[in-house]
N, C-alpha and C. Protein backbone atom coordinates (compact mmCIF):
# COMPACT_ATOMS: atom_id res chain seq x y z
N UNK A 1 -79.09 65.14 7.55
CA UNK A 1 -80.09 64.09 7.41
C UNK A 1 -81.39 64.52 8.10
N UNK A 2 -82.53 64.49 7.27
CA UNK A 2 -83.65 64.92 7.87
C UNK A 2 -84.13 63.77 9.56
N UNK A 3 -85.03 64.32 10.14
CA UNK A 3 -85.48 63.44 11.33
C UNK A 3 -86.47 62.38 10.99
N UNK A 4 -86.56 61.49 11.12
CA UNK A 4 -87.94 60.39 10.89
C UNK A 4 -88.97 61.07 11.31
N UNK A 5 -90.35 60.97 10.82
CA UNK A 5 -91.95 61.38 11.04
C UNK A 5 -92.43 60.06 11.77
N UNK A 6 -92.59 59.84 13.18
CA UNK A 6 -93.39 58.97 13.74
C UNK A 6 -95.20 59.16 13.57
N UNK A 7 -95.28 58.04 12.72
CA UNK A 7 -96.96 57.89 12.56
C UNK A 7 -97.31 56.47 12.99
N UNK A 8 -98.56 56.63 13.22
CA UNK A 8 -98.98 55.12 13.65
C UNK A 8 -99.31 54.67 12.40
N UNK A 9 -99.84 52.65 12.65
CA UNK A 9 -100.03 52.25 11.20
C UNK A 9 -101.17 52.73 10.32
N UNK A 10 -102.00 52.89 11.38
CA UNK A 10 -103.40 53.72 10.41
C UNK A 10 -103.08 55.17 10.24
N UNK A 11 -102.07 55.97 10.51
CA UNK A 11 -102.01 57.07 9.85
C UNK A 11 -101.44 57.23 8.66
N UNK A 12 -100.13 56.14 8.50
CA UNK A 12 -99.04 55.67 7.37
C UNK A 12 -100.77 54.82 6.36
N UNK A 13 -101.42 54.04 6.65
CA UNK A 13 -102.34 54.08 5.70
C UNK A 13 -103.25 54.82 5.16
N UNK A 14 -104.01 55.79 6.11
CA UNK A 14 -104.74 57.15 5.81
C UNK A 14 -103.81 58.01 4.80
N UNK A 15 -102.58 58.10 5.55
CA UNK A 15 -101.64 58.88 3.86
C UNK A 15 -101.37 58.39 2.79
N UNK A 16 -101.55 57.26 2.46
CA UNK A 16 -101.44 56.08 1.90
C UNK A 16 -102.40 56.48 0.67
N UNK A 17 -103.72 56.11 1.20
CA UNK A 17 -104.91 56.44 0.72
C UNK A 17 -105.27 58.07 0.10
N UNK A 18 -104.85 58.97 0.42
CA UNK A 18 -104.84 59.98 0.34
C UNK A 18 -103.80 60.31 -0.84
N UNK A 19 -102.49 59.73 -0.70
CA UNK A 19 -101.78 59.77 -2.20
C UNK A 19 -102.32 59.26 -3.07
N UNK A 20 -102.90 58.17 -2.91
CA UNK A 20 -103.27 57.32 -3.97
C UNK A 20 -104.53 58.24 -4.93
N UNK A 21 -105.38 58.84 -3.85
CA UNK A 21 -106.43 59.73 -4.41
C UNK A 21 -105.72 60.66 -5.23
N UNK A 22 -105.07 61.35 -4.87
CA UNK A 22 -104.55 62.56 -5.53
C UNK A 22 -103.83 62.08 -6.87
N UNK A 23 -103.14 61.14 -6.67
CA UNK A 23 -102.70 60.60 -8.21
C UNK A 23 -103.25 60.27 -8.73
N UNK A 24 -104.54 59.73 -8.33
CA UNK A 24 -105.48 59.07 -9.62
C UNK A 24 -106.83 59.58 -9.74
N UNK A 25 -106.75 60.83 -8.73
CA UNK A 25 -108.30 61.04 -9.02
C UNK A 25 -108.50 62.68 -9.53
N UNK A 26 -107.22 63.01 -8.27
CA UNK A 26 -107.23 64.56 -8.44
C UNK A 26 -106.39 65.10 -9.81
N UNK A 27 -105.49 64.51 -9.67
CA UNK A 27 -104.01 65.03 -10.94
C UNK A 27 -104.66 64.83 -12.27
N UNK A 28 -105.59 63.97 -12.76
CA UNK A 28 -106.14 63.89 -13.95
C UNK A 28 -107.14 64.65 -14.42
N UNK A 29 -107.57 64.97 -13.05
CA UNK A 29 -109.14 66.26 -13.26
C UNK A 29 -108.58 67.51 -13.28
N UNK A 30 -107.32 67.95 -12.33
CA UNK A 30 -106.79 69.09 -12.81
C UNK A 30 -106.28 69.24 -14.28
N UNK A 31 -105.17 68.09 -14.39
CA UNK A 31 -104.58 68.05 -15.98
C UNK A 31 -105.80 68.46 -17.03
N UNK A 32 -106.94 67.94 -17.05
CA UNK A 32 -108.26 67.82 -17.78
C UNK A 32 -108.58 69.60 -18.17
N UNK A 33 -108.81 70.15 -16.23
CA UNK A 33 -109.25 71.30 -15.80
C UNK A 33 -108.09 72.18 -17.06
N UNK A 34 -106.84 72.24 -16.98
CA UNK A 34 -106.48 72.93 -17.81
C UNK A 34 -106.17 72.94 -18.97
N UNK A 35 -106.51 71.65 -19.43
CA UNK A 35 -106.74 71.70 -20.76
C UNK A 35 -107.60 72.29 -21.38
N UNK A 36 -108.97 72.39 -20.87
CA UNK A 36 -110.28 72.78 -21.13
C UNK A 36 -110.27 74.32 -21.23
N UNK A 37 -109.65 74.41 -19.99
CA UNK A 37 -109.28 76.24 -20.28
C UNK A 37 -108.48 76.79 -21.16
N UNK A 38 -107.38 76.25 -21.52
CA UNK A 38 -106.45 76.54 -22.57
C UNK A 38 -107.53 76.31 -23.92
N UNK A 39 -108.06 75.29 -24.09
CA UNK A 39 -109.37 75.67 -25.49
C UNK A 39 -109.90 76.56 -25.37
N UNK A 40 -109.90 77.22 -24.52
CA UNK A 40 -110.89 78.35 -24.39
C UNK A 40 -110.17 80.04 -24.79
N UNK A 41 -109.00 79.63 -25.59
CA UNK A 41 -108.25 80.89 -26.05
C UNK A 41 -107.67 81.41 -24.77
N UNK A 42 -107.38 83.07 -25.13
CA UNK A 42 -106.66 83.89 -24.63
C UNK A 42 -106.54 83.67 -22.83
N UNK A 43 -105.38 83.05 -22.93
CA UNK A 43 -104.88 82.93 -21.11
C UNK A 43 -104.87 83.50 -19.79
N UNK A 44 -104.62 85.20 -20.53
CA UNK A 44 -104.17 86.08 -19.94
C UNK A 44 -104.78 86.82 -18.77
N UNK A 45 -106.26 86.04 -19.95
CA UNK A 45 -107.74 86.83 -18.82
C UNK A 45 -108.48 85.78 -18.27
N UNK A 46 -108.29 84.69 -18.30
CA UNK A 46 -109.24 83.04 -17.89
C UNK A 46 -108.65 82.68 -16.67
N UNK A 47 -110.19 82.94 -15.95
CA UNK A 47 -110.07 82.73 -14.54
C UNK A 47 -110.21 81.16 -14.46
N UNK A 48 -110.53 80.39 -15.20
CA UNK A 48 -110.52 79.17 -15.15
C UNK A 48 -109.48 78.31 -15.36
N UNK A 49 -108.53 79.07 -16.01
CA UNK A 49 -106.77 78.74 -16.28
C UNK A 49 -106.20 78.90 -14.52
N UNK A 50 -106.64 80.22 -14.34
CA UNK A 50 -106.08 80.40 -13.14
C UNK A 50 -106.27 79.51 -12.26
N UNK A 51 -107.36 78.99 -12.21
CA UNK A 51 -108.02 78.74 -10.76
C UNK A 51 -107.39 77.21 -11.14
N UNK A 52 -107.23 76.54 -12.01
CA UNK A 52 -106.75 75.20 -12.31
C UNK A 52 -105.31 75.02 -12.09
N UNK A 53 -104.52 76.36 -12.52
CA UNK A 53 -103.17 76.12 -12.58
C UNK A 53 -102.78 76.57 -10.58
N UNK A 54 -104.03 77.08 -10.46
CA UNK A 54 -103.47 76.87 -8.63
C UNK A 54 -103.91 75.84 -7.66
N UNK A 55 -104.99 75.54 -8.56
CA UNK A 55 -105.47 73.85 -7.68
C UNK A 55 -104.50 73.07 -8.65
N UNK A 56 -103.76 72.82 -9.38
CA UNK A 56 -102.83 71.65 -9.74
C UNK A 56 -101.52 72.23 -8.70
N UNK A 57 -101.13 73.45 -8.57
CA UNK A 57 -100.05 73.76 -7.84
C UNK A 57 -99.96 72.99 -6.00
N UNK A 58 -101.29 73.33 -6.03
CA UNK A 58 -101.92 72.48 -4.28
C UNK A 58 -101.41 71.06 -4.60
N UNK A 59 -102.11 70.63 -5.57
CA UNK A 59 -101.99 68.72 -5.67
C UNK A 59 -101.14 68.52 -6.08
N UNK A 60 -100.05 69.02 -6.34
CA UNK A 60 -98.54 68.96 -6.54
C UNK A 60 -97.67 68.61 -5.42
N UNK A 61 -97.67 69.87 -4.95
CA UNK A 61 -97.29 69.94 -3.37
C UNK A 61 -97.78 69.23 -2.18
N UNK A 62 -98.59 68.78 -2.58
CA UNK A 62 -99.42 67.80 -1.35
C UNK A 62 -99.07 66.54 -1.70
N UNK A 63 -98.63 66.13 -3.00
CA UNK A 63 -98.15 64.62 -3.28
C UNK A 63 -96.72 64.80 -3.00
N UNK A 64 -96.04 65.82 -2.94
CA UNK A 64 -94.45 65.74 -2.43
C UNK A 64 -94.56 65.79 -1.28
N UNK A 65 -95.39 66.73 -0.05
CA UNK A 65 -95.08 66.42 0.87
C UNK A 65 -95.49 65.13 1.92
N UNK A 66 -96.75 64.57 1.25
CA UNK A 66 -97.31 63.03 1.21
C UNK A 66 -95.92 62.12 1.22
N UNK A 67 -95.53 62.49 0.17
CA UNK A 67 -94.23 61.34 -0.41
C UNK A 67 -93.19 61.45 0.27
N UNK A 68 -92.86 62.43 1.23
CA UNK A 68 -91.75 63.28 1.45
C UNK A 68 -92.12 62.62 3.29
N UNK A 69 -93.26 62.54 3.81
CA UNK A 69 -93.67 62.04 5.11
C UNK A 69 -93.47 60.95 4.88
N UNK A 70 -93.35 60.06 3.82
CA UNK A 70 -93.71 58.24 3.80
C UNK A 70 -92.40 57.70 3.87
N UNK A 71 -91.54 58.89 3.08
CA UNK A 71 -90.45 58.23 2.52
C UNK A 71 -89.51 58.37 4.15
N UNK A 72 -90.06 59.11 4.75
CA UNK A 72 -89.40 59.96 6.36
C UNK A 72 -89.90 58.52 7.82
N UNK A 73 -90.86 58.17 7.23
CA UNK A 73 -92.00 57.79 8.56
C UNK A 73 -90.99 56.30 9.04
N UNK A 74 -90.98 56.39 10.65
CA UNK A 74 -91.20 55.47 11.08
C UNK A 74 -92.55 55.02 11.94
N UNK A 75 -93.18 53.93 11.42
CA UNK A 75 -94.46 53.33 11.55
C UNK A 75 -94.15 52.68 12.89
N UNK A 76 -94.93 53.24 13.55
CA UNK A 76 -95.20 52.39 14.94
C UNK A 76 -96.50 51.84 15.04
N UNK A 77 -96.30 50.21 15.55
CA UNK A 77 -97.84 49.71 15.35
C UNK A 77 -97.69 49.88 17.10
N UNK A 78 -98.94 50.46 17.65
CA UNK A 78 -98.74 50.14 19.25
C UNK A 78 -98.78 48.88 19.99
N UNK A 79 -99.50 47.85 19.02
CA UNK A 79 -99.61 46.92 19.96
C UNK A 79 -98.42 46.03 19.92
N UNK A 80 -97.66 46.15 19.36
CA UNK A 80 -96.11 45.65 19.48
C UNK A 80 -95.20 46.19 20.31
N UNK A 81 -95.79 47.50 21.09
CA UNK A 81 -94.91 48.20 21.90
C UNK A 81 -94.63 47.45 23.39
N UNK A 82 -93.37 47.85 23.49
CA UNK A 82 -93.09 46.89 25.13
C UNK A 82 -92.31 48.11 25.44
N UNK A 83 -93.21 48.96 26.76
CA UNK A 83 -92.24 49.78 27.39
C UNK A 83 -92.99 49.96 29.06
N UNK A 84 -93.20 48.53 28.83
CA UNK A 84 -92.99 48.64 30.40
C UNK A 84 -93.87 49.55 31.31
N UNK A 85 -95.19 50.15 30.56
CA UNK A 85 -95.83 50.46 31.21
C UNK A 85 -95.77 51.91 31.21
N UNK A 86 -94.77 52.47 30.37
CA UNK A 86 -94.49 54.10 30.35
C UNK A 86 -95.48 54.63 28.84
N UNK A 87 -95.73 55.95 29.02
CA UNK A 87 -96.21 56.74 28.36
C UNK A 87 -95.31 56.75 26.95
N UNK A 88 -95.54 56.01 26.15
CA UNK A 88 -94.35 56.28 24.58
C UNK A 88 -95.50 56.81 23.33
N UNK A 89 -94.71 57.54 22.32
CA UNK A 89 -95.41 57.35 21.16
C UNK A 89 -96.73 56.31 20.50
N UNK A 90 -97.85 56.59 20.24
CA UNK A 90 -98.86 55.62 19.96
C UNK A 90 -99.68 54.96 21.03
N UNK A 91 -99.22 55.12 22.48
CA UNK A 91 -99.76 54.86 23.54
C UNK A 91 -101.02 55.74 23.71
N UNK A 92 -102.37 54.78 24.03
CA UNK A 92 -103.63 55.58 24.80
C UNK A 92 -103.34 55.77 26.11
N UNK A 93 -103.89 56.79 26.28
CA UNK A 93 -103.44 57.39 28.31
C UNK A 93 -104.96 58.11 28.47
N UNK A 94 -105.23 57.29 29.79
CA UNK A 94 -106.46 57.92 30.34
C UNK A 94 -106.17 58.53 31.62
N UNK A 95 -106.42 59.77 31.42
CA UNK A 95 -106.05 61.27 32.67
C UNK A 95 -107.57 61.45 33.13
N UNK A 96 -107.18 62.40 34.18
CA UNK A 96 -107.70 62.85 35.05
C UNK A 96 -107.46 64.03 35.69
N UNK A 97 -108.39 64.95 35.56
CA UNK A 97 -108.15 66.24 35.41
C UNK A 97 -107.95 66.31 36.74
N UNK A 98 -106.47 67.29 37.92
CA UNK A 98 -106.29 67.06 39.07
C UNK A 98 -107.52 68.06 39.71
N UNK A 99 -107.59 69.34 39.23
CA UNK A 99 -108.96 70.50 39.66
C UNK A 99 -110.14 69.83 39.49
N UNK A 100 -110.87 69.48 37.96
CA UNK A 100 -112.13 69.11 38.45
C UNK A 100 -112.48 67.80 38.66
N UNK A 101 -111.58 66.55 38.42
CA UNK A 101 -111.73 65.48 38.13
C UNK A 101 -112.44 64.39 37.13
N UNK A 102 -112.29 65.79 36.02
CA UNK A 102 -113.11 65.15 34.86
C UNK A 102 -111.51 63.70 33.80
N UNK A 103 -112.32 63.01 33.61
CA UNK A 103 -111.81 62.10 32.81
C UNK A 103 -111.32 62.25 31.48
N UNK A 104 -110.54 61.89 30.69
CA UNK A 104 -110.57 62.08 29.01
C UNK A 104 -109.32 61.22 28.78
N UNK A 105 -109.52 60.53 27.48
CA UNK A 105 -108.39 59.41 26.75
C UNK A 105 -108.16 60.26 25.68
N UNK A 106 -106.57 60.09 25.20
CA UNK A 106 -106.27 60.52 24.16
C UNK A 106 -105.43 59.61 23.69
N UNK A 107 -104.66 59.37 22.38
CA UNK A 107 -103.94 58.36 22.15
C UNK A 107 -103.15 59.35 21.25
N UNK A 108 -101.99 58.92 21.81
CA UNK A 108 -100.08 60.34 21.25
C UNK A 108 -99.87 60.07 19.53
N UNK A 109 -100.37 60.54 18.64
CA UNK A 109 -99.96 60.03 17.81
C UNK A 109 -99.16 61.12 16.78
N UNK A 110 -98.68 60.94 15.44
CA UNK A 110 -98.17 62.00 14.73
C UNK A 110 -98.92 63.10 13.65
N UNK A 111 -98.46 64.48 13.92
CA UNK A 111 -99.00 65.50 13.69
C UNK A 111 -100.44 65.56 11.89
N UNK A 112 -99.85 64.41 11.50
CA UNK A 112 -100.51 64.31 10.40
C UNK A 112 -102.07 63.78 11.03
N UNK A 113 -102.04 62.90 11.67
CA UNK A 113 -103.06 61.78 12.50
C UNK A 113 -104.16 63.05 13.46
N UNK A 114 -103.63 63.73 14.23
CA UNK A 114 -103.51 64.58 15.50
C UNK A 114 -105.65 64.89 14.94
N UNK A 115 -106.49 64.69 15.76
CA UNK A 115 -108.08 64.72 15.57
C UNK A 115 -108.38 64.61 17.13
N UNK A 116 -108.67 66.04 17.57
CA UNK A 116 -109.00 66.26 18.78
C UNK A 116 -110.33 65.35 19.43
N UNK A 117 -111.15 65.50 18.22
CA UNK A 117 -112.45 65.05 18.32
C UNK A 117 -112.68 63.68 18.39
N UNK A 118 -111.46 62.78 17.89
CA UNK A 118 -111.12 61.69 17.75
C UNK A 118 -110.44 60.98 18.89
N UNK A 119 -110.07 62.04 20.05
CA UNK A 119 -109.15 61.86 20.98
C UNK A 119 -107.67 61.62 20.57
N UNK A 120 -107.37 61.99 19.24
CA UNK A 120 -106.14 61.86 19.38
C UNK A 120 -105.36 63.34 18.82
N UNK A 121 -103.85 63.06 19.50
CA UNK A 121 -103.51 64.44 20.11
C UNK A 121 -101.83 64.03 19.27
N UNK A 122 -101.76 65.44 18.97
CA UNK A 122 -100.05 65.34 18.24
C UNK A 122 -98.73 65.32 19.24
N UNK A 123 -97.68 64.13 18.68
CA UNK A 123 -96.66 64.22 19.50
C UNK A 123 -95.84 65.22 19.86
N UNK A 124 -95.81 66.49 19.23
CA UNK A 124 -95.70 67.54 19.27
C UNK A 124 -96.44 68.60 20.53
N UNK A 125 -97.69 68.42 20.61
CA UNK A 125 -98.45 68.98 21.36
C UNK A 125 -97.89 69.21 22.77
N UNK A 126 -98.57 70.11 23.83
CA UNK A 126 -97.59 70.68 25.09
C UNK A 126 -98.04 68.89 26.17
N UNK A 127 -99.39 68.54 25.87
CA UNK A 127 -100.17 67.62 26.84
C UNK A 127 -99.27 66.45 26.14
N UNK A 128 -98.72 65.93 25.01
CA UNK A 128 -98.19 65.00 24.70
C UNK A 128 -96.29 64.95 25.71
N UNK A 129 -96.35 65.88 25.42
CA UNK A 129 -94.94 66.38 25.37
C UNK A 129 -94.89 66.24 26.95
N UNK A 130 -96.00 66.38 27.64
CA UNK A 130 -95.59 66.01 29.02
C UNK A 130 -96.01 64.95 29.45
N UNK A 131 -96.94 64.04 29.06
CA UNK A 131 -96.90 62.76 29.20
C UNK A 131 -95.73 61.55 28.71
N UNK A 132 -94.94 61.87 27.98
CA UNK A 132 -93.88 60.78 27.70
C UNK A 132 -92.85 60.44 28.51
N UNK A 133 -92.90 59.41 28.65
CA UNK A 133 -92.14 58.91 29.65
C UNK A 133 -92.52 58.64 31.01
N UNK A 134 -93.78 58.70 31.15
CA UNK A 134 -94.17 58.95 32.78
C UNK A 134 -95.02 57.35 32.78
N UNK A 135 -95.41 57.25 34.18
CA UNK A 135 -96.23 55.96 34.52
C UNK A 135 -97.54 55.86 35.01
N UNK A 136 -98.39 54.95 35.31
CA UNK A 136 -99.75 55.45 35.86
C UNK A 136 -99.30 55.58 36.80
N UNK A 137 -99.93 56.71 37.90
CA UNK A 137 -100.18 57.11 39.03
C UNK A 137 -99.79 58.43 38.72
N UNK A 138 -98.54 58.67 37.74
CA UNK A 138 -97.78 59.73 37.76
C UNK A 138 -98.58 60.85 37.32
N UNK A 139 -98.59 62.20 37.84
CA UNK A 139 -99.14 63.45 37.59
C UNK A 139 -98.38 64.24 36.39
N UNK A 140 -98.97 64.57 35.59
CA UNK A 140 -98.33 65.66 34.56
C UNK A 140 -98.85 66.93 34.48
N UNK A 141 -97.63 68.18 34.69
CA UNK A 141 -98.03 69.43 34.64
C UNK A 141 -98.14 69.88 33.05
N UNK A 142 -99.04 70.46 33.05
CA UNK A 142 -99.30 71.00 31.25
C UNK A 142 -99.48 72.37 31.43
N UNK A 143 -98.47 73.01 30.78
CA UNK A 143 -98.60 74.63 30.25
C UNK A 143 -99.69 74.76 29.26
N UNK A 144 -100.69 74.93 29.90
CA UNK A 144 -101.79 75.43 29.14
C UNK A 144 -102.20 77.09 29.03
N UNK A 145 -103.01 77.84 27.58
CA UNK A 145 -103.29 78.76 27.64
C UNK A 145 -103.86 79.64 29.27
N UNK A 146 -104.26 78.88 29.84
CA UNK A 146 -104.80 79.30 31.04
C UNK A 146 -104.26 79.68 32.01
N UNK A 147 -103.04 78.55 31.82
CA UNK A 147 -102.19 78.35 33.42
C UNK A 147 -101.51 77.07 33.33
N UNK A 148 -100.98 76.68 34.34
CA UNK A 148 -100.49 75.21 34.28
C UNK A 148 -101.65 73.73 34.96
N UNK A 149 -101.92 73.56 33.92
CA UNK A 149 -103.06 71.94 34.55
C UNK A 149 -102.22 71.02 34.91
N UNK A 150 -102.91 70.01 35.77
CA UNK A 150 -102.27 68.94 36.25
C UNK A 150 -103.28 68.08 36.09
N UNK A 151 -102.38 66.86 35.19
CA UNK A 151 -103.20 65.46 35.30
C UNK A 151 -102.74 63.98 35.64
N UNK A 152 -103.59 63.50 35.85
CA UNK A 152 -102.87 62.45 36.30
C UNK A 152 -103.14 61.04 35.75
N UNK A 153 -102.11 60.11 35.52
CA UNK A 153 -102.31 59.20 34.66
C UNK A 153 -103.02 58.07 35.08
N UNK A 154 -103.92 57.99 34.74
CA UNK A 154 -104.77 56.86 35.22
C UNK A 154 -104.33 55.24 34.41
N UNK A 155 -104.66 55.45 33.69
CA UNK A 155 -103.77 54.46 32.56
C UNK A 155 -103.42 54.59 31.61
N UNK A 156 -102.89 53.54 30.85
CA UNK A 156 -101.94 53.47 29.59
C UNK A 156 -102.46 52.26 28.70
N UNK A 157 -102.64 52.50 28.11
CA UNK A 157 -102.87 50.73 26.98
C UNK A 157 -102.09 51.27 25.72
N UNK A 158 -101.78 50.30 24.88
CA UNK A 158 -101.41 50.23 22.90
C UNK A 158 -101.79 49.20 22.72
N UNK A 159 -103.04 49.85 22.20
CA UNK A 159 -103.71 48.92 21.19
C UNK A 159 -103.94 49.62 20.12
């Protein structure tokens, strides 16, 4: 039995949205794309056959594995979460860098979601992976490219 895909609710809708595109926007312009090339005679040498029959191969595969995450996902909304104050899945955590004391929020979410720039970080990740389960005050060591960082949890919200 495969493992469940934890996503939050706006990521289960962002994929949502994203299937929906591909079935109705993309799959018809490719289907189109190779029709057009196939009028165009001999196959063998039409780079426009090609290039269609490998962008339909992409939007193929991207609606199975779309379908294949949805059909997998358990949806966590955070603000329904009750854990007492610990670091879980979908939780925002605001650290504190222990060396320079710089600040930064990230919110744990699943690898599909994961937008650095966005502050949010995959449950997968080494900084996720050591925040779970811990409490504010509590310090987390992170194996980083560098060395090992230490941060410390300033707070927690799910919202």
């Amino acid at each position: 039995m495969a493992a469940s895909v934890p996503m939050t609710v706006h990521g289960a809708a962002l994929l949502r949205a994203e299937l929906q595109r591909l079935k109705s926007i993309e799959r018809p312009s490719v289907i189109n794309a190779i029709s057009e090339a196939r009028s165009q005679g001999d196959l063998s040498e039409n780079a426009d056959y090609d290039a269609a029959k490998e962008r339909q191969g992409f939007v193929e595969g991207r609606i199975a594995d779309i379908e294949g995450k949805l059909s997998m996902a358990q949806i966590i909304d955070p603000k329904s979460l009750v854990s007492e104050e610990h670091v879980v899945f979908a939780s925002t955590v605001t650290l504190e860098d222990a060396e320079s004391g710089d600040s930064v929020t990230y919110q744990i979410v699943g690898e599909d979601e994961a937008d650095i720039k966005e502050g949010k970080i995959s449950i997968k990740s080494p900084i996720a992976r050591a925040l779970i389960g811990k409490s504010e005050g509590d310090v987390a060591a992170v194996q980083a490219p560098g060395g090992v960082r230490e941060y410390e949890i300033v707070s927690i919200a799910y919202v």
